[in-house]
N, C-alpha and C. Protein backbone atom coordinates (compact mmCIF):
# COMPACT_ATOMS: atom_id res chain seq x y z
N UNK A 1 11.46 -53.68 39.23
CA UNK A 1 10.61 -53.13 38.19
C UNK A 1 9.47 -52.32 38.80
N UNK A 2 8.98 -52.81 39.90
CA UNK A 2 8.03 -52.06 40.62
C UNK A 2 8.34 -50.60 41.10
N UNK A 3 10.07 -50.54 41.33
CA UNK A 3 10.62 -49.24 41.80
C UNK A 3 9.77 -47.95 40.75
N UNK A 4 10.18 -48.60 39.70
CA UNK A 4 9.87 -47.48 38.33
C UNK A 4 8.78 -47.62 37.98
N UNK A 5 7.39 -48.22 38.59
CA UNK A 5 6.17 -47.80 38.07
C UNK A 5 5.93 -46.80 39.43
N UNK A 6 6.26 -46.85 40.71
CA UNK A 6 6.38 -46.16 41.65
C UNK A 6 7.08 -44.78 41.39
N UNK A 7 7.99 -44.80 40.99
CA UNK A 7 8.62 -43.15 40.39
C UNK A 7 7.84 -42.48 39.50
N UNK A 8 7.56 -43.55 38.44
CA UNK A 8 6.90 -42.90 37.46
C UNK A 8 5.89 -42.07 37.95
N UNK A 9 4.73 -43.05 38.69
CA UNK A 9 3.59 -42.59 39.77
C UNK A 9 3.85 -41.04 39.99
N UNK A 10 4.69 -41.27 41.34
CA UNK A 10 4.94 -39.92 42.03
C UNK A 10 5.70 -38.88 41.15
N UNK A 11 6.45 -38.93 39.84
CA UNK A 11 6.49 -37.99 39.25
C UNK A 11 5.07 -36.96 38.10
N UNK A 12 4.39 -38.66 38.06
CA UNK A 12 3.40 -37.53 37.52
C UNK A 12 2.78 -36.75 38.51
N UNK A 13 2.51 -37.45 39.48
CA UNK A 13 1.34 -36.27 40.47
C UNK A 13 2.28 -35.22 41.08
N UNK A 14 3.75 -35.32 40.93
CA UNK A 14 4.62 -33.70 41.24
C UNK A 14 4.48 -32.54 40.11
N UNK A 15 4.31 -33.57 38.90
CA UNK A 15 4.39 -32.33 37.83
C UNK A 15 2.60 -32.08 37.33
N UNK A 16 1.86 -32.45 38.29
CA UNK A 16 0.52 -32.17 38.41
C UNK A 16 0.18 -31.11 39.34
N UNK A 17 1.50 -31.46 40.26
CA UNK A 17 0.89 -30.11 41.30
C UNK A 17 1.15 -29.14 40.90
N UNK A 18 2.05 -29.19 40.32
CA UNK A 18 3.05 -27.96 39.78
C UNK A 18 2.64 -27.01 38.74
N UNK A 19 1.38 -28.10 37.51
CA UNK A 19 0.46 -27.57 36.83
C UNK A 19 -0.43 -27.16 37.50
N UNK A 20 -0.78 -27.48 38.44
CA UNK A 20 -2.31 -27.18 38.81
C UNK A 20 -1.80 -25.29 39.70
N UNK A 21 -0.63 -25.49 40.16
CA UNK A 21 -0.47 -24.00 40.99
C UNK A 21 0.17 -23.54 40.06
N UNK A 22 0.73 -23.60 38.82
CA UNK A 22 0.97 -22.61 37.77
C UNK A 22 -0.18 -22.00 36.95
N UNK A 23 -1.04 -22.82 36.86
CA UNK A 23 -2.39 -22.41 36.38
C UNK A 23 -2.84 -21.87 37.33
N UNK A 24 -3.26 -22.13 38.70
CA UNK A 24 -4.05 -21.50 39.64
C UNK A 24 -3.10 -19.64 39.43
N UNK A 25 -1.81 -19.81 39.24
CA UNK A 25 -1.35 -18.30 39.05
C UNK A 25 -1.43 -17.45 38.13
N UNK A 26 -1.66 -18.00 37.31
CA UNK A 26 -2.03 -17.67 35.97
C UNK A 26 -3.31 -16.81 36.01
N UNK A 27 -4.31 -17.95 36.23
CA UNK A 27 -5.78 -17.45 36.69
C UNK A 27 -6.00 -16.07 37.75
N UNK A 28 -4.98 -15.82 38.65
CA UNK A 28 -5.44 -15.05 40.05
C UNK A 28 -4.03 -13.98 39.63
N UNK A 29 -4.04 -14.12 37.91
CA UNK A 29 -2.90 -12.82 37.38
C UNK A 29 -1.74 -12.60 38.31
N UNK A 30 -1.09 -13.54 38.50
CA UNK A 30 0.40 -13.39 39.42
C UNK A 30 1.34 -12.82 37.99
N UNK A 31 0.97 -13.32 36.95
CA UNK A 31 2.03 -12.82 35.82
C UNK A 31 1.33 -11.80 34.83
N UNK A 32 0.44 -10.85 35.21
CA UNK A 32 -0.39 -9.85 34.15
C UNK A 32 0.71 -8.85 33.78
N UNK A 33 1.50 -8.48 34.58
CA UNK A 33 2.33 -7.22 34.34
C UNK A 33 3.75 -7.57 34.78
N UNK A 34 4.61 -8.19 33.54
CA UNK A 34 6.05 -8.55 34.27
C UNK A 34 7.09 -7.42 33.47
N UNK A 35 6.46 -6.35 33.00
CA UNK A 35 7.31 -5.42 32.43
C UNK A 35 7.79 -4.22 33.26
N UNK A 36 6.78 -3.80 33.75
CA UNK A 36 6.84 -2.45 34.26
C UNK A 36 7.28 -2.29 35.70
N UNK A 37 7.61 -3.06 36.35
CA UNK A 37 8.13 -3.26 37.49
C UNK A 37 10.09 -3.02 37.40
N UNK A 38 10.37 -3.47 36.35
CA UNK A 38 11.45 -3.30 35.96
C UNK A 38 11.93 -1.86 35.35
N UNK A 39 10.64 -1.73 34.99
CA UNK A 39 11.29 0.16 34.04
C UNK A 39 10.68 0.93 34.86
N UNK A 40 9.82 1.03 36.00
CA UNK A 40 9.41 1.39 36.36
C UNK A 40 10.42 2.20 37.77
N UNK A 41 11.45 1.43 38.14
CA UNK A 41 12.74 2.46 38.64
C UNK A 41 13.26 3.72 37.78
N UNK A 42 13.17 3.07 36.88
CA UNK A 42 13.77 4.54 35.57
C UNK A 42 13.03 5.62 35.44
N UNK A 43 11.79 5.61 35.77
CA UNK A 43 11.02 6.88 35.64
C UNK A 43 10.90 7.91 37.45
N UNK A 44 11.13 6.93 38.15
CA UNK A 44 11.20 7.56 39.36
C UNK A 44 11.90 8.58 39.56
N UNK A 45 11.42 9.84 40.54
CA UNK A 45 11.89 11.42 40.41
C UNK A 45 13.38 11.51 40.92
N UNK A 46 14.21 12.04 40.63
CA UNK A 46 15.66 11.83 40.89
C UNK A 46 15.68 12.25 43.06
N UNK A 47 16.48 11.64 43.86
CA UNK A 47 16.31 12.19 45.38
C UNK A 47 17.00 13.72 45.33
N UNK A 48 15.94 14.19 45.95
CA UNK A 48 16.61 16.00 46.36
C UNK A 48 17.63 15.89 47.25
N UNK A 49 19.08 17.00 46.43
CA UNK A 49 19.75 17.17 46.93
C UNK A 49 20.27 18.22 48.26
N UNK A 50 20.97 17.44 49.17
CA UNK A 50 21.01 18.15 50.23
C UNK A 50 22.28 18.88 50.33
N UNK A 51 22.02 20.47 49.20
CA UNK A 51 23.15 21.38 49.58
C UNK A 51 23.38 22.14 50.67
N UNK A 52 22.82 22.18 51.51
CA UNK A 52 22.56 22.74 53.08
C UNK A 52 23.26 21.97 53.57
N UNK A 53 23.72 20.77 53.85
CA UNK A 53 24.92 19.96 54.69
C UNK A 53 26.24 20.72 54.93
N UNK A 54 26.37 20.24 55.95
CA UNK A 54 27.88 20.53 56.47
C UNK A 54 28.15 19.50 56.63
N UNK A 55 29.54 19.26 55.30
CA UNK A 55 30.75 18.10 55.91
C UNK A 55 30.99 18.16 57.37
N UNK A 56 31.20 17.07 57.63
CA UNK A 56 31.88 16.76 59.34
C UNK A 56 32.98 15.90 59.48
């Protein structure tokens, strides 16, 4: 019985840490902008083409 007040224990203070550095990311804006990183390939200028090559 002691096993499971011992688990219990150490599961809360895992899902404490886990709050405490999801909040700490939160706070220091790790998640302010999760859009534009993604569309943000799509607007990029197309690469210049190199018609001056010679096949080899």
């Amino acid at each position: 019985m002691s096993v499971i007040f011992l688990l219990i224990a150490a599961s809360t203070v895992v899902a404490g840490v886990f709050l405490a550095a999801f909040i700490h990311a939160v706070r220091h804006g790790q998640y302010d902008d999760d859009r534009s990183p993604a569309v943000r390939m799509l607007h990029d200028p197309a690469p210049p083409s190199n018609e001056n090559t010679v096949d080899r």
